[in-house]
Structures are given as structure tokens and as C-alpha cells.
C-alpha atoms as a PDB file:
ATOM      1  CA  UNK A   1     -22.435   1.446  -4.672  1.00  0.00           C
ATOM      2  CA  UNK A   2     -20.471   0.091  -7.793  1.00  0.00           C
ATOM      3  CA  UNK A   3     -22.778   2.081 -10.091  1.00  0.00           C
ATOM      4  CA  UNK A   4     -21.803   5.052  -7.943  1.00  0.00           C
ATOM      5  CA  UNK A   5     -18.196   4.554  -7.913  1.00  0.00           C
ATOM      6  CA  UNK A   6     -18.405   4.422 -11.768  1.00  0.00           C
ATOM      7  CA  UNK A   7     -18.815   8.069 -11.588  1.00  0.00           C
ATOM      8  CA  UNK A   8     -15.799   9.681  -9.808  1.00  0.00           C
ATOM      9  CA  UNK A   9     -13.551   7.813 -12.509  1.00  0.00           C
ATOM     10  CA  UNK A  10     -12.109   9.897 -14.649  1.00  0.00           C
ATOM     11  CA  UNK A  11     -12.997   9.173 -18.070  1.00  0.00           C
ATOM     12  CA  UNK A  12     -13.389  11.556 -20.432  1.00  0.00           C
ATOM     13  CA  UNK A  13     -10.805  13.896 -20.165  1.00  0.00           C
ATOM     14  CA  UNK A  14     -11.213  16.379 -23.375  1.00  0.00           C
ATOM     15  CA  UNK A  15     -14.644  17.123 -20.913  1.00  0.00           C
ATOM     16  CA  UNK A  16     -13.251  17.111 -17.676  1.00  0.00           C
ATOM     17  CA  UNK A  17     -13.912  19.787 -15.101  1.00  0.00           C
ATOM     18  CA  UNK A  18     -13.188  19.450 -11.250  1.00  0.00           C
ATOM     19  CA  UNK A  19     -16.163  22.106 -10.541  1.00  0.00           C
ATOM     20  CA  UNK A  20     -18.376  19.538 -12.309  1.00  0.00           C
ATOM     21  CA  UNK A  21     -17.998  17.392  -9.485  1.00  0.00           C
ATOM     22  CA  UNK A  22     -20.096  17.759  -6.654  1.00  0.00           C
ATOM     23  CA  UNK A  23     -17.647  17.938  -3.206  1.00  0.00           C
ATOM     24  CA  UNK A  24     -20.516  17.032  -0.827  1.00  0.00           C
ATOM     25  CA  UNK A  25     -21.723  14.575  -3.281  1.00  0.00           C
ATOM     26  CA  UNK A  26     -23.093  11.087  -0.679  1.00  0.00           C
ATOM     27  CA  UNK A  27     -25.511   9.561  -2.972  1.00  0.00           C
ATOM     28  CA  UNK A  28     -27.973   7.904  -1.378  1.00  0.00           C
ATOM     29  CA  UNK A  29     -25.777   6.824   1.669  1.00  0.00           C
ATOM     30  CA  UNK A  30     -26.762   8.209   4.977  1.00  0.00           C
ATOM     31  CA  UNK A  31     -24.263   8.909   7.883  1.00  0.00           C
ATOM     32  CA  UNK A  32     -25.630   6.835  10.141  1.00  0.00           C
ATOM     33  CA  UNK A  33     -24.627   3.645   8.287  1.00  0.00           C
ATOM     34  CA  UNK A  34     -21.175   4.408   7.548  1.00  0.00           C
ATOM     35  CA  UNK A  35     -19.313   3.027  10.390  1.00  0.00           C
ATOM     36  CA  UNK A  36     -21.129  -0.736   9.286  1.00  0.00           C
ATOM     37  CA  UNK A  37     -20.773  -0.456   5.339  1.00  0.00           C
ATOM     38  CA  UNK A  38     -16.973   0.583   6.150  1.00  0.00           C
ATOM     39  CA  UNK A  39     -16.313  -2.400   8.503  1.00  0.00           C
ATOM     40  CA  UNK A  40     -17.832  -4.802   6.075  1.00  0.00           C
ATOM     41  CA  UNK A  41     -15.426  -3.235   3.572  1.00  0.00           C
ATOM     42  CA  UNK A  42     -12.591  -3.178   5.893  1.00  0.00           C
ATOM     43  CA  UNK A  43     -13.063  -7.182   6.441  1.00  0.00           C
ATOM     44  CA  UNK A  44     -12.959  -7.541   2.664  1.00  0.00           C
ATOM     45  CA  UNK A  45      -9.973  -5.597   2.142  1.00  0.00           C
ATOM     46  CA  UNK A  46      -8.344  -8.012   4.696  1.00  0.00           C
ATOM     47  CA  UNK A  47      -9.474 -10.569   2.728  1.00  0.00           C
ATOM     48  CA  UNK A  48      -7.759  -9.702  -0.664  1.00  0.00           C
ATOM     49  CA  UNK A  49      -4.827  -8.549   1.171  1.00  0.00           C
ATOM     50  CA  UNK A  50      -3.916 -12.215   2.173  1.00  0.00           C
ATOM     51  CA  UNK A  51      -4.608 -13.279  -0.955  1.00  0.00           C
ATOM     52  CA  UNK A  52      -2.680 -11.053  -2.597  1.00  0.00           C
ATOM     53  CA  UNK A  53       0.394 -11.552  -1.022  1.00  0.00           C
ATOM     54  CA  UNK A  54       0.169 -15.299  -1.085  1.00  0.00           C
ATOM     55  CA  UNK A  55      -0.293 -14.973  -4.261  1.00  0.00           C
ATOM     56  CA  UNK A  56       2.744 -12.991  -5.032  1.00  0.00           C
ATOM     57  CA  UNK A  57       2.193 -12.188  -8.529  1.00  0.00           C
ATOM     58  CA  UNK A  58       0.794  -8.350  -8.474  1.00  0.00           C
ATOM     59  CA  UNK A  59       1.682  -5.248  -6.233  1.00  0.00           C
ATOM     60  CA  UNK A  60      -0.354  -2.611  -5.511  1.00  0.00           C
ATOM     61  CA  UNK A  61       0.107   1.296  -5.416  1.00  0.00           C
ATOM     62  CA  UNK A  62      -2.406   3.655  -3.851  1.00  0.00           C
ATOM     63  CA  UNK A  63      -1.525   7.789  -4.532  1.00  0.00           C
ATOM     64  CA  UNK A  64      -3.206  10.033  -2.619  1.00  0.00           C
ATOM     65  CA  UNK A  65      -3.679  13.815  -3.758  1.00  0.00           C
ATOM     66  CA  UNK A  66      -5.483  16.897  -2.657  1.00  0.00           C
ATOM     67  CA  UNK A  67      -5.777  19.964  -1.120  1.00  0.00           C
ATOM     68  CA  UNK A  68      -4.194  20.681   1.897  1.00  0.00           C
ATOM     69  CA  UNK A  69      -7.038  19.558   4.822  1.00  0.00           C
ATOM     70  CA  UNK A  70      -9.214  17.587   2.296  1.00  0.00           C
ATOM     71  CA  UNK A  71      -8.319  14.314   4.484  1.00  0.00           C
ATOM     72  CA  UNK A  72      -6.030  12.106   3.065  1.00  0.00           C
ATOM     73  CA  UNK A  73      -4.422  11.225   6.290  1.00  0.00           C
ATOM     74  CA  UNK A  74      -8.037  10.633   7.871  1.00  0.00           C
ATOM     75  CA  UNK A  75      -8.684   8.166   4.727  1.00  0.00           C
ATOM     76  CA  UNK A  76      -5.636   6.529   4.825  1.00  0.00           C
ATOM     77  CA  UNK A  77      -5.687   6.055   8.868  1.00  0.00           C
ATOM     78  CA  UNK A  78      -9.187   4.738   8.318  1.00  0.00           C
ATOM     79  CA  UNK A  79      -9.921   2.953   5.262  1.00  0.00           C
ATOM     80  CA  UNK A  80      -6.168   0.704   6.008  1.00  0.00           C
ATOM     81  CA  UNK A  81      -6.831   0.320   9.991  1.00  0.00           C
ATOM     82  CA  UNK A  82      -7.743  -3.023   9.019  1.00  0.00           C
ATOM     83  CA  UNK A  83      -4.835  -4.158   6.695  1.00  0.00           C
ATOM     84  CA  UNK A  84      -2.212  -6.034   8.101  1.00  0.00           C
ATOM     85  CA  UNK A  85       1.000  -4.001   8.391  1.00  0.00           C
ATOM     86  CA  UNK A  86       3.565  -6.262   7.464  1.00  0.00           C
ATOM     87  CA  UNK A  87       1.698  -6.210   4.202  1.00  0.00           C
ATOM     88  CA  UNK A  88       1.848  -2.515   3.874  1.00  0.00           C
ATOM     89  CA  UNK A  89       4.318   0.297   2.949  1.00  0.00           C
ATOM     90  CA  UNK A  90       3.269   3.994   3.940  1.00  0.00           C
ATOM     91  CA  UNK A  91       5.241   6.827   2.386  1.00  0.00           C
ATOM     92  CA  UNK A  92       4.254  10.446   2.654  1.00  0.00           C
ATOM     93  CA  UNK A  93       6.645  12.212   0.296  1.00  0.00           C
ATOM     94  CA  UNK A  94       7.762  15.742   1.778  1.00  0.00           C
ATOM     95  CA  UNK A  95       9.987  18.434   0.065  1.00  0.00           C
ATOM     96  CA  UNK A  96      13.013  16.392  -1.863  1.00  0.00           C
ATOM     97  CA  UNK A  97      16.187  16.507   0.167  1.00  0.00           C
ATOM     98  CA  UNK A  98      19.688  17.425  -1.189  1.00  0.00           C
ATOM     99  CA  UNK A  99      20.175  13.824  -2.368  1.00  0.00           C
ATOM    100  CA  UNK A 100      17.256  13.567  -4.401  1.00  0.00           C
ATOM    101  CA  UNK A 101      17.234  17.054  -5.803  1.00  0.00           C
ATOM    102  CA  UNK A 102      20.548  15.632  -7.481  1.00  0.00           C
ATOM    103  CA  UNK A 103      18.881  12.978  -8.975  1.00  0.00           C
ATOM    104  CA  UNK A 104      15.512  12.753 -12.324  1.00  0.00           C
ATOM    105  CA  UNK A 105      12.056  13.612  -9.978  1.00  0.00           C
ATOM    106  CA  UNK A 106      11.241   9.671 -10.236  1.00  0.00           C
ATOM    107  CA  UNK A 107      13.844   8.662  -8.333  1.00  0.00           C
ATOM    108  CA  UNK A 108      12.381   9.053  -5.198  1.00  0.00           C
ATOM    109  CA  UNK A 109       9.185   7.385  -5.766  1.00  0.00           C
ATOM    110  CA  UNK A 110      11.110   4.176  -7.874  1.00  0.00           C
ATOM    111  CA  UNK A 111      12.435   3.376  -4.406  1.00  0.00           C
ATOM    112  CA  UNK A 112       9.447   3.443  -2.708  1.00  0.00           C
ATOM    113  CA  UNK A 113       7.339   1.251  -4.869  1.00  0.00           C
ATOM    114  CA  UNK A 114       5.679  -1.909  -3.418  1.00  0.00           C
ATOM    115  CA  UNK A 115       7.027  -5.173  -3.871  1.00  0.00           C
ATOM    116  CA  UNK A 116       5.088  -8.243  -5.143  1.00  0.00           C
ATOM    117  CA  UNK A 117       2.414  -8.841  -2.506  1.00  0.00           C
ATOM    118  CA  UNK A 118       2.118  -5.817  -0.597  1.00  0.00           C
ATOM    119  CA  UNK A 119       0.547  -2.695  -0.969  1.00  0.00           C
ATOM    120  CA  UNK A 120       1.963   0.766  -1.823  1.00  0.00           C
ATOM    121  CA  UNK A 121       0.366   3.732  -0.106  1.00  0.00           C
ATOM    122  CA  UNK A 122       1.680   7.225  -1.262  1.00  0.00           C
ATOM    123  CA  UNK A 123       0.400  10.192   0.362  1.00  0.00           C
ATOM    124  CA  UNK A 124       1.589  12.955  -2.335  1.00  0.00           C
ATOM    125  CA  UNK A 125       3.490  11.555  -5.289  1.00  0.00           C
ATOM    126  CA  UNK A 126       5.357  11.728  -8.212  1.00  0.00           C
ATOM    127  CA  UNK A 127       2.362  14.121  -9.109  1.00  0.00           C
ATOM    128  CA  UNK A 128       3.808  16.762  -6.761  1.00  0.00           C
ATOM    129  CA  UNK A 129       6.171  17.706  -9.580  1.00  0.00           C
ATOM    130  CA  UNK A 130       3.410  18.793 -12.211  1.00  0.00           C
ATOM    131  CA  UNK A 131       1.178  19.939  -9.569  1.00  0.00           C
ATOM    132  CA  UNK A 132       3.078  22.168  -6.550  1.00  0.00           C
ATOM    133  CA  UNK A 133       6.270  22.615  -8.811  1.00  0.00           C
ATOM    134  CA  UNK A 134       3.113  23.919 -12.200  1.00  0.00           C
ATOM    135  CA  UNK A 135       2.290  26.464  -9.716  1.00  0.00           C
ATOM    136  CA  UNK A 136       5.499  27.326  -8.207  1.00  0.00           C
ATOM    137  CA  UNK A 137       7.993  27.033 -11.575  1.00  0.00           C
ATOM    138  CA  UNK A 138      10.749  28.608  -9.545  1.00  0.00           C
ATOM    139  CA  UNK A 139      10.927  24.949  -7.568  1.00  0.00           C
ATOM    140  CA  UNK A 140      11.768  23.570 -11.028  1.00  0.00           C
ATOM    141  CA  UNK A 141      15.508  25.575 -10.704  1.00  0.00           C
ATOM    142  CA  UNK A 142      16.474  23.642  -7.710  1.00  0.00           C
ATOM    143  CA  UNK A 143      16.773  20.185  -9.984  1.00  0.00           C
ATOM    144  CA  UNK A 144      19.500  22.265 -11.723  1.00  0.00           C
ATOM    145  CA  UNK A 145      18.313  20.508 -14.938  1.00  0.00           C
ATOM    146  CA  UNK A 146      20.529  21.013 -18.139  1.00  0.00           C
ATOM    147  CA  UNK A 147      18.648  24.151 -20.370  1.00  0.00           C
ATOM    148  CA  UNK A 148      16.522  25.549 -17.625  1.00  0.00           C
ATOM    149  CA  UNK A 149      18.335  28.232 -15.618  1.00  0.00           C
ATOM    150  CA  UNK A 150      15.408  30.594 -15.220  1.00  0.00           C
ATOM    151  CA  UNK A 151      11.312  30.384 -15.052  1.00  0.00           C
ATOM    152  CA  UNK A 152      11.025  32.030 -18.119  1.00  0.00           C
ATOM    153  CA  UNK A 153      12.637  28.710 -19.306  1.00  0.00           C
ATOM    154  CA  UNK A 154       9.938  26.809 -18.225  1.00  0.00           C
ATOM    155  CA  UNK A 155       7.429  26.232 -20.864  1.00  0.00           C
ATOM    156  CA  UNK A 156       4.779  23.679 -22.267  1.00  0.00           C
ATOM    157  CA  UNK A 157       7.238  21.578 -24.141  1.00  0.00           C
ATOM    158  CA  UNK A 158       8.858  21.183 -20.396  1.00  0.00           C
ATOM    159  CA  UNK A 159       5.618  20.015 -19.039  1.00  0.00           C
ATOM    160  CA  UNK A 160       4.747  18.113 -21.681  1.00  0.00           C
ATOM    161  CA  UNK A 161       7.914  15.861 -21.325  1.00  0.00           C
ATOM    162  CA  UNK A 162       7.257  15.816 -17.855  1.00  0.00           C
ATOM    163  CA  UNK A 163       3.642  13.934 -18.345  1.00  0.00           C
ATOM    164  CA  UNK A 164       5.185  11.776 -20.630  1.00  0.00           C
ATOM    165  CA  UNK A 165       8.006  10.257 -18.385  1.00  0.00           C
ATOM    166  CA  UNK A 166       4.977   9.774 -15.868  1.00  0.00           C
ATOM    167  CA  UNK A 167       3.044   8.069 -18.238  1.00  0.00           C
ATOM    168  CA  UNK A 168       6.056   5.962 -19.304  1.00  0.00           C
ATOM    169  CA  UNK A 169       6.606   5.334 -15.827  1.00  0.00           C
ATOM    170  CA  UNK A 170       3.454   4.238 -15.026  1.00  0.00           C
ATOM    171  CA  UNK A 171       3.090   2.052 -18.074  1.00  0.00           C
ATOM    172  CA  UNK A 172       6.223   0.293 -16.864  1.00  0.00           C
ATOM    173  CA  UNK A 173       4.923  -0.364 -13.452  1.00  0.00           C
ATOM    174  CA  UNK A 174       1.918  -1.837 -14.842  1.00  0.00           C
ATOM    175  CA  UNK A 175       3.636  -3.999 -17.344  1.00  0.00           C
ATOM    176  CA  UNK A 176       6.011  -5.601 -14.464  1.00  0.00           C
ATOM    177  CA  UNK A 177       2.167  -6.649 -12.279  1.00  0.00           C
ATOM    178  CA  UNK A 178       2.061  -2.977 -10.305  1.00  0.00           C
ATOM    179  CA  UNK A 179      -1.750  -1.736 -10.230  1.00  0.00           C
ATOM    180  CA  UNK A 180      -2.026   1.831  -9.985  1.00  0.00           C
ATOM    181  CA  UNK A 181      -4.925   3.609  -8.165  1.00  0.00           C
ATOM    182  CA  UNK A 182      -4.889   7.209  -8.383  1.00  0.00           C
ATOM    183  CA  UNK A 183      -7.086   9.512  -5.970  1.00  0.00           C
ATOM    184  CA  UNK A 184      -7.685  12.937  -6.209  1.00  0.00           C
ATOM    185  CA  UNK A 185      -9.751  14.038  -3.037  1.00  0.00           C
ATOM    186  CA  UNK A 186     -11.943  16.920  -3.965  1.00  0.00           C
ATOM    187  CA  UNK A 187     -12.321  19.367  -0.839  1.00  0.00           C
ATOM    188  CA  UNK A 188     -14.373  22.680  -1.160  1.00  0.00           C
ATOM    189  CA  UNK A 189     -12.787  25.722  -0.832  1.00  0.00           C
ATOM    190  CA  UNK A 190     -15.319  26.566   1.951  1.00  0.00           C
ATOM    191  CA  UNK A 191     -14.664  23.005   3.651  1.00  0.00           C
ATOM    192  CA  UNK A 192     -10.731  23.514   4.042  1.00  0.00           C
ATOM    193  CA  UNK A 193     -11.652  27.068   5.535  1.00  0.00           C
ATOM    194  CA  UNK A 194     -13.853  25.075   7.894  1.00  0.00           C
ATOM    195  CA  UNK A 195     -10.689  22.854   8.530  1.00  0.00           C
ATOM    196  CA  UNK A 196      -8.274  25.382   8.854  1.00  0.00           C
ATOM    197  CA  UNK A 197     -10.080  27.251  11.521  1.00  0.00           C
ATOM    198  CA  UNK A 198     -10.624  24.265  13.445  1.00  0.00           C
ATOM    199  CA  UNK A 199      -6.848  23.676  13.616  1.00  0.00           C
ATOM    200  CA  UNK A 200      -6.450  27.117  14.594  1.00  0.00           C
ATOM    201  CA  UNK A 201      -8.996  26.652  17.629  1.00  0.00           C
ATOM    202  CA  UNK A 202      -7.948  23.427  18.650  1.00  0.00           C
ATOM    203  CA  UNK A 203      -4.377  22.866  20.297  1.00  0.00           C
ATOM    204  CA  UNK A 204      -4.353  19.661  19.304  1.00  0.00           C
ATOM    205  CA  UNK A 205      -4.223  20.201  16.129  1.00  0.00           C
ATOM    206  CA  UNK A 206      -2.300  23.045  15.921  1.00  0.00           C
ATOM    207  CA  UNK A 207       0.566  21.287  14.666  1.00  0.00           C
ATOM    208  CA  UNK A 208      -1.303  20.467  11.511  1.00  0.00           C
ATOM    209  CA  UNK A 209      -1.353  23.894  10.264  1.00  0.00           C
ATOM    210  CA  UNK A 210       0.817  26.725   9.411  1.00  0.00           C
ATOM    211  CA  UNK A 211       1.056  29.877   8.136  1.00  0.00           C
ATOM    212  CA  UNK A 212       2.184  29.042   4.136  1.00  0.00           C
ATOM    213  CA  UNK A 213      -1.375  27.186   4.355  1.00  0.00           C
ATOM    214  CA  UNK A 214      -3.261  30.675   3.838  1.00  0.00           C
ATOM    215  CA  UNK A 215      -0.537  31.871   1.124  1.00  0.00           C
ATOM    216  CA  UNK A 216      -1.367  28.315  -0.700  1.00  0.00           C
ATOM    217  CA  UNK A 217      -4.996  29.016  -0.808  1.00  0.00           C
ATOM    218  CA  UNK A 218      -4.837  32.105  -2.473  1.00  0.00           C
ATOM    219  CA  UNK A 219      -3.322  30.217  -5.721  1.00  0.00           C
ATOM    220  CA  UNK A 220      -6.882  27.699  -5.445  1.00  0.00           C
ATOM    221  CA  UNK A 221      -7.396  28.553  -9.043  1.00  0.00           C
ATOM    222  CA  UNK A 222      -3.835  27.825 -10.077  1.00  0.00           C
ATOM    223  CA  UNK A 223      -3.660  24.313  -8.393  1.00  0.00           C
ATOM    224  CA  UNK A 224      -7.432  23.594  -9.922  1.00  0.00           C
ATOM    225  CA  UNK A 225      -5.990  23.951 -13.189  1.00  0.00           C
ATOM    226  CA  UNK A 226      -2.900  22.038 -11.969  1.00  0.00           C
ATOM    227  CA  UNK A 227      -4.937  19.390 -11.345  1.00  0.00           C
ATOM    228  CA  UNK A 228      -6.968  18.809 -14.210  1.00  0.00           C
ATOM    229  CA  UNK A 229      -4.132  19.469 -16.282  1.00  0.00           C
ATOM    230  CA  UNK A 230      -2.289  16.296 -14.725  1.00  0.00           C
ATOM    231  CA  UNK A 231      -5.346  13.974 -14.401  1.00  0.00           C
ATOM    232  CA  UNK A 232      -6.072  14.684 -18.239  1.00  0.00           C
ATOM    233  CA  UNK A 233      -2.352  14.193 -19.330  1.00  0.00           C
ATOM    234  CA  UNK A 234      -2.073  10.861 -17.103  1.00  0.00           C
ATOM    235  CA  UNK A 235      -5.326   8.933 -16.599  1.00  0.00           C
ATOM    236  CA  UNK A 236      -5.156   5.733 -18.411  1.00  0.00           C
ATOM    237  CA  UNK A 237      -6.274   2.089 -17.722  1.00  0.00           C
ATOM    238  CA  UNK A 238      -4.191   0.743 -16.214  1.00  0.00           C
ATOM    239  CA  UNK A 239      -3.557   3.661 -14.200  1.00  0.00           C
ATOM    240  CA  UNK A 240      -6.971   5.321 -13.647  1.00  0.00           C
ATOM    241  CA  UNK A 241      -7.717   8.631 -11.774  1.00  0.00           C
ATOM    242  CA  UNK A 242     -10.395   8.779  -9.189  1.00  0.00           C
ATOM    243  CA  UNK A 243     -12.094  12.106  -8.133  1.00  0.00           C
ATOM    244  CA  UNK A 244     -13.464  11.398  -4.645  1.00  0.00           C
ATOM    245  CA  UNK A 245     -16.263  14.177  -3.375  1.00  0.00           C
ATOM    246  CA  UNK A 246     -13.934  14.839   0.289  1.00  0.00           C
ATOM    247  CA  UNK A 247     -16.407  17.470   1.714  1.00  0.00           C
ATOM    248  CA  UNK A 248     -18.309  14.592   3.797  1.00  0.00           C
ATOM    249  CA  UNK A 249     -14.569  12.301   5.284  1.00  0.00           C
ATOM    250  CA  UNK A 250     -17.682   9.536   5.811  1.00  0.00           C
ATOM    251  CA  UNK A 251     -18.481   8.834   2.979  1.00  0.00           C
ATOM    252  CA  UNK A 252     -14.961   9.654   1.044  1.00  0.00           C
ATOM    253  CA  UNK A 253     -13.720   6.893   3.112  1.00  0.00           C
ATOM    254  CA  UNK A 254     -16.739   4.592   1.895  1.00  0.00           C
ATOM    255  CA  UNK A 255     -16.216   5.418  -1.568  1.00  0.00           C
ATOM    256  CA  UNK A 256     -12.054   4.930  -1.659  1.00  0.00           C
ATOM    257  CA  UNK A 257     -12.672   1.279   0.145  1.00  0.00           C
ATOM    258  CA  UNK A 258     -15.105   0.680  -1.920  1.00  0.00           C
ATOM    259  CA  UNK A 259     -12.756   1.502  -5.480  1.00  0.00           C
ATOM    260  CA  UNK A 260      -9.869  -0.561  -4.068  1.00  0.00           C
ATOM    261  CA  UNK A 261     -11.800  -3.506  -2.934  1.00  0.00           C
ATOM    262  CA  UNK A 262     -13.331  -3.346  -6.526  1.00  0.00           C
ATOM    263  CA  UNK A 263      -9.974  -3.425  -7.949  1.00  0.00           C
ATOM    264  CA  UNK A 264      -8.716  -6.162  -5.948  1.00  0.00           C
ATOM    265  CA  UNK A 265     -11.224  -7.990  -7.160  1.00  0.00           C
ATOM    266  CA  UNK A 266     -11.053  -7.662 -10.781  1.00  0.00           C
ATOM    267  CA  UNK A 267      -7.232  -9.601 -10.092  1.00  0.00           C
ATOM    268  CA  UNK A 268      -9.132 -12.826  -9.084  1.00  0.00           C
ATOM    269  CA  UNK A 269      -7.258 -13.375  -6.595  1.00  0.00           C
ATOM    270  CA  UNK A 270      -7.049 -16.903  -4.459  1.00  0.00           C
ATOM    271  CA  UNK A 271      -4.350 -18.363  -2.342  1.00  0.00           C
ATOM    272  CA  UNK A 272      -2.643 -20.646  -4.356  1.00  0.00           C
ATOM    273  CA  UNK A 273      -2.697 -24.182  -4.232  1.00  0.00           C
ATOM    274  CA  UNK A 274       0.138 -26.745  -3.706  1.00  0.00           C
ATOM    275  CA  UNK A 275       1.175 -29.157  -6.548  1.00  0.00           C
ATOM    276  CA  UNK A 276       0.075 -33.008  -5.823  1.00  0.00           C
ATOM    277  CA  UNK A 277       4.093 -34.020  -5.098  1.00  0.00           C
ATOM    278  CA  UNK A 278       3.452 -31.181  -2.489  1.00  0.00           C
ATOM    279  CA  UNK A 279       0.538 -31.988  -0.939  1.00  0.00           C
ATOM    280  CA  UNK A 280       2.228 -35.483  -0.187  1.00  0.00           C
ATOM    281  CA  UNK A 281       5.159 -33.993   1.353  1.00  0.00           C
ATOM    282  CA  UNK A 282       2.662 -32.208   3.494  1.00  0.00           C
ATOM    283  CA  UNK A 283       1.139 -35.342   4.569  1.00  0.00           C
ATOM    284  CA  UNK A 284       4.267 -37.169   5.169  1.00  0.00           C
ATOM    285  CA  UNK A 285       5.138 -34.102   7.803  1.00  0.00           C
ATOM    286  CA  UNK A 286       1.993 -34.050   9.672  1.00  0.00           C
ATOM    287  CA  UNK A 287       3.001 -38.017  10.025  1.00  0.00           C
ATOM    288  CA  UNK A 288       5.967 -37.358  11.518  1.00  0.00           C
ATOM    289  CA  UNK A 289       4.937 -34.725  13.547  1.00  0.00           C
ATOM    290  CA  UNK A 290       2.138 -36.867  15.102  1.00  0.00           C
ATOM    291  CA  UNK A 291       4.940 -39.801  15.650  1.00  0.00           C
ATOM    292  CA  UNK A 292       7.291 -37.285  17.357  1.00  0.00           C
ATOM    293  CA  UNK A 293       4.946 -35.875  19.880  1.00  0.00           C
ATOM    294  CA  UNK A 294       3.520 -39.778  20.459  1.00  0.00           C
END
């Protein structure tokens, strides 16, 4: 699986394509086993989460991207079901308010990041303002930023600046013990279609969809080129992008456990130990502890 995983990292970037990558791609994994290779991940997760925040010396931020339907609620709801939640901070970033409009675009997201120990999930980002604001410009104008007063205003230098305070941003996170894991969830055009009409047929989930859903899809091509556009700009080391095939929510799930247990890992983690002047106080308590209850 590690070997696999290898692949959806985004490397390269003066090559990069998101039609190179295969949406339905499973490997050699098999449906059928899912449920048990996720559990066994799940446990390990669990794992390095205690260790982590005992530790207390790293923090760690998950962002979630994609297409509208491509899963990332399903992959957060199942890949984390076995975290505990005092150890966790969920934030799924909706369209800025008045307050934050009136601050710089990182504002927001500064606020939400994870403290030392716990884990940072981030369903949409700071990304959302080089991806939905690339294709729709005219969102730009509502920041009310000094120089840009009209679209036309809005050029490469603009979005150039923009990757570069991410990057910077990013950096700084990672230089102050903040590991960054970026996904992008790669959905099919056909597969959301799929998705969409079963939120249209079911009741249940009729709340999940709306109308601007269809007028979103017809700018694909735009947010494709969004995309690669921000993953090339942004993709470093210490803050790697992840392509995860998201045709197949089995096996997307399999392969996102699968990254961040790996990256957990490479921290070494392990629940620290007591100094010897410590360890003796310890002692001394459980003595007195035994003597009070005698």
C-alpha cells in the first residue's frame, strides 16, 4: 500500500495533469476487504493520536479539497470515526462573513489552526481563495482590497502574490511543529452526476444539493485548471499535496488513512517518559495512596 500511496503525491509539478490521474484508480485492493484494512488503520490512527498529544511537540493539519460530491464529508466522517474527539478540531469553512471579509483571506484559517497535540481537520481552506474566488474574480471585490476595484484588475501578478502568502504561510506553520497534509479528492465528472442525481431522488439527501451545484459544473474546466494551478504553485515538503482517485469512497478512504498514518509515523512519535526525580515522586504517591485506603 505504501508503494501505492507514493503515487497520488504530487511531485513533479512542471508535469502535472489532474486527467493523468486515474479517478477509479483501486490498485489491487478489492471491495470486499475494505471495511478490515480500514479498521486496522483506524486502530493505528488511535494509536499515534495519543501519542501525539502526549507528546505535545507537533500539531497536525488535514485540508480537504474537491469537487462538490467527491466525498470529503464521507472521508472525514469515516477515516476520523475512530479518533478521539477531544483530540480533534473540525472546521468546514463556508462563505467569509462580514467580519472576515474586513480582514487579509488568512485570517480566518490562522484562528482555526490546531494547537500542539491535536489534529486540524479543514474541510475547504485557505485554498478556496485561489480556487472558487480564480474562477469567480468578481468574489475578489468583496475584500475591498487597496488597487483592485474591478475584475479587469485582477491579474497574474495578483495571483501570484496570493500563492506566495500561502506558501509563506505554510512555511511558517511548519517551522513552529504544524504538519500539513493537503488532499485533493479527484471525482469524475460522470461520478458527481451519479451523485447529484442521487440527491435529487433521495429525500434524505436532498438537503445536500442545490441548484448553484449544476451552474458550478458547467465551469469543470475552469476549476480543473484552478486546481492544478494551486497544487503546482503550493506543493512543497513540508506541505505536500495528495491527489486521491474519489470515484470508488472505499478505497479513497483506505488510501487518505493510509497517507496520514504514514505521516504520523515518520514523527516517531512515543509517549514521553518521566525524569528519574519523577518517577520517585510517583512512587512515593502510590505509597501514600496504599497507606490512606489501609
Amino acid at each position: 500500500m505504501q508503494d501505492i500511496v507514493k503515487q497520488f503525491r504530487v511531485n513533479n509539478v512542471d508535469a502535472f495533469k489532474i486527467k493523468d490521474h486515474d479517478t477509479k484508480f483501486t490498485g489491487k485492493h478489492v471491495k470486499e476487504d475494505a471495511d478490515g484494512i480500514l479498521n486496522e488503520l483506524k486502530a493505528e490512527m488511535d494509536d499515534l493520536q495519543q501519542k501525539l498529544y502526549a507528546a505535545n511537540s507537533h500539531s497536525l493539519l488535514i485540508i480537504f479539497q474537491a469537487m462538490d460530491a467527491a466525498g470529503k464529508d464521507s472521508v472525514i466522517k469515516h477515516t476520523m470515526s475512530g479518533l478521539n474527539p477531544q483530540g480533534c478540531q473540525v472546521f468546514s469553512f463556508k462563505q467569509p462573513s462580514s467580519e472576515e471579509l474586513d480582514h487579509d483571506f488568512l485570517w480566518r484559517h490562522a484562528k482555526a489552526m490546531p494547537e500542539r497535540g491535536r489534529i486540524g481537520i479543514h474541510n475547504r481552506s485557505h485554498y478556496e481563495n485561489v480556487l472558487v474566488c480564480k474562477v469567480h474574480p468578481e468574489y475578489i471585490l468583496n475584500e475591498r482590497i487597496s488597487g483592485f476595484r474591478s475584475v479587469d484588475e485582477i491579474d497574474t501578478k495578483f495571483w501570484d502574490t496570493r500563492y506566495e502568502s500561502i506558501r509563506n504561510f505554510e512555511s511558517h506553520l511548519s517551522a513552529n511543529g504544524t504538519v500539513i497534509i493537503k488532499f485533493f479528492l479527484n471525482v469524475s465528472l460522470d461520478e458527481q452526476k451519479k451523485r447529484f442525481l442521487e440527491r435529487i431522488d433521495d429525500p434524505l439527501k436532498h438537503w445536500k444539493f442545490s441548484s448553484a451545484d449544476i451552474e458550478e459544473r458547467k465551469k469543470w474546466n475552469d476549476y480543473m485548471k484552478a486546481y492544478e494551478d494551486a497544487m503546482k504553485k503550493t506543493s512543497a515538503d513540508h506541505a505536500p499535496w495528495y491527489i486521491i482517485p474519489a470515484d470508488k469512497k472505499w478505497f479513497t478512504r483506505i488510501a487518505v488513512s493510509r497517507i496520514i498514518v504514514d505521516t504520523l509515523n515518520t514523527l516517531k512519535l512515543d509517549t514521553p517518559e518521566l525524569p528519574e526525580a519523577e518517577k520517585v515522586r510517583l512512587l512515593e504517591c502510590k505509597k501514600r495512596l496504599n497507606e490512606v485506603e489501609s
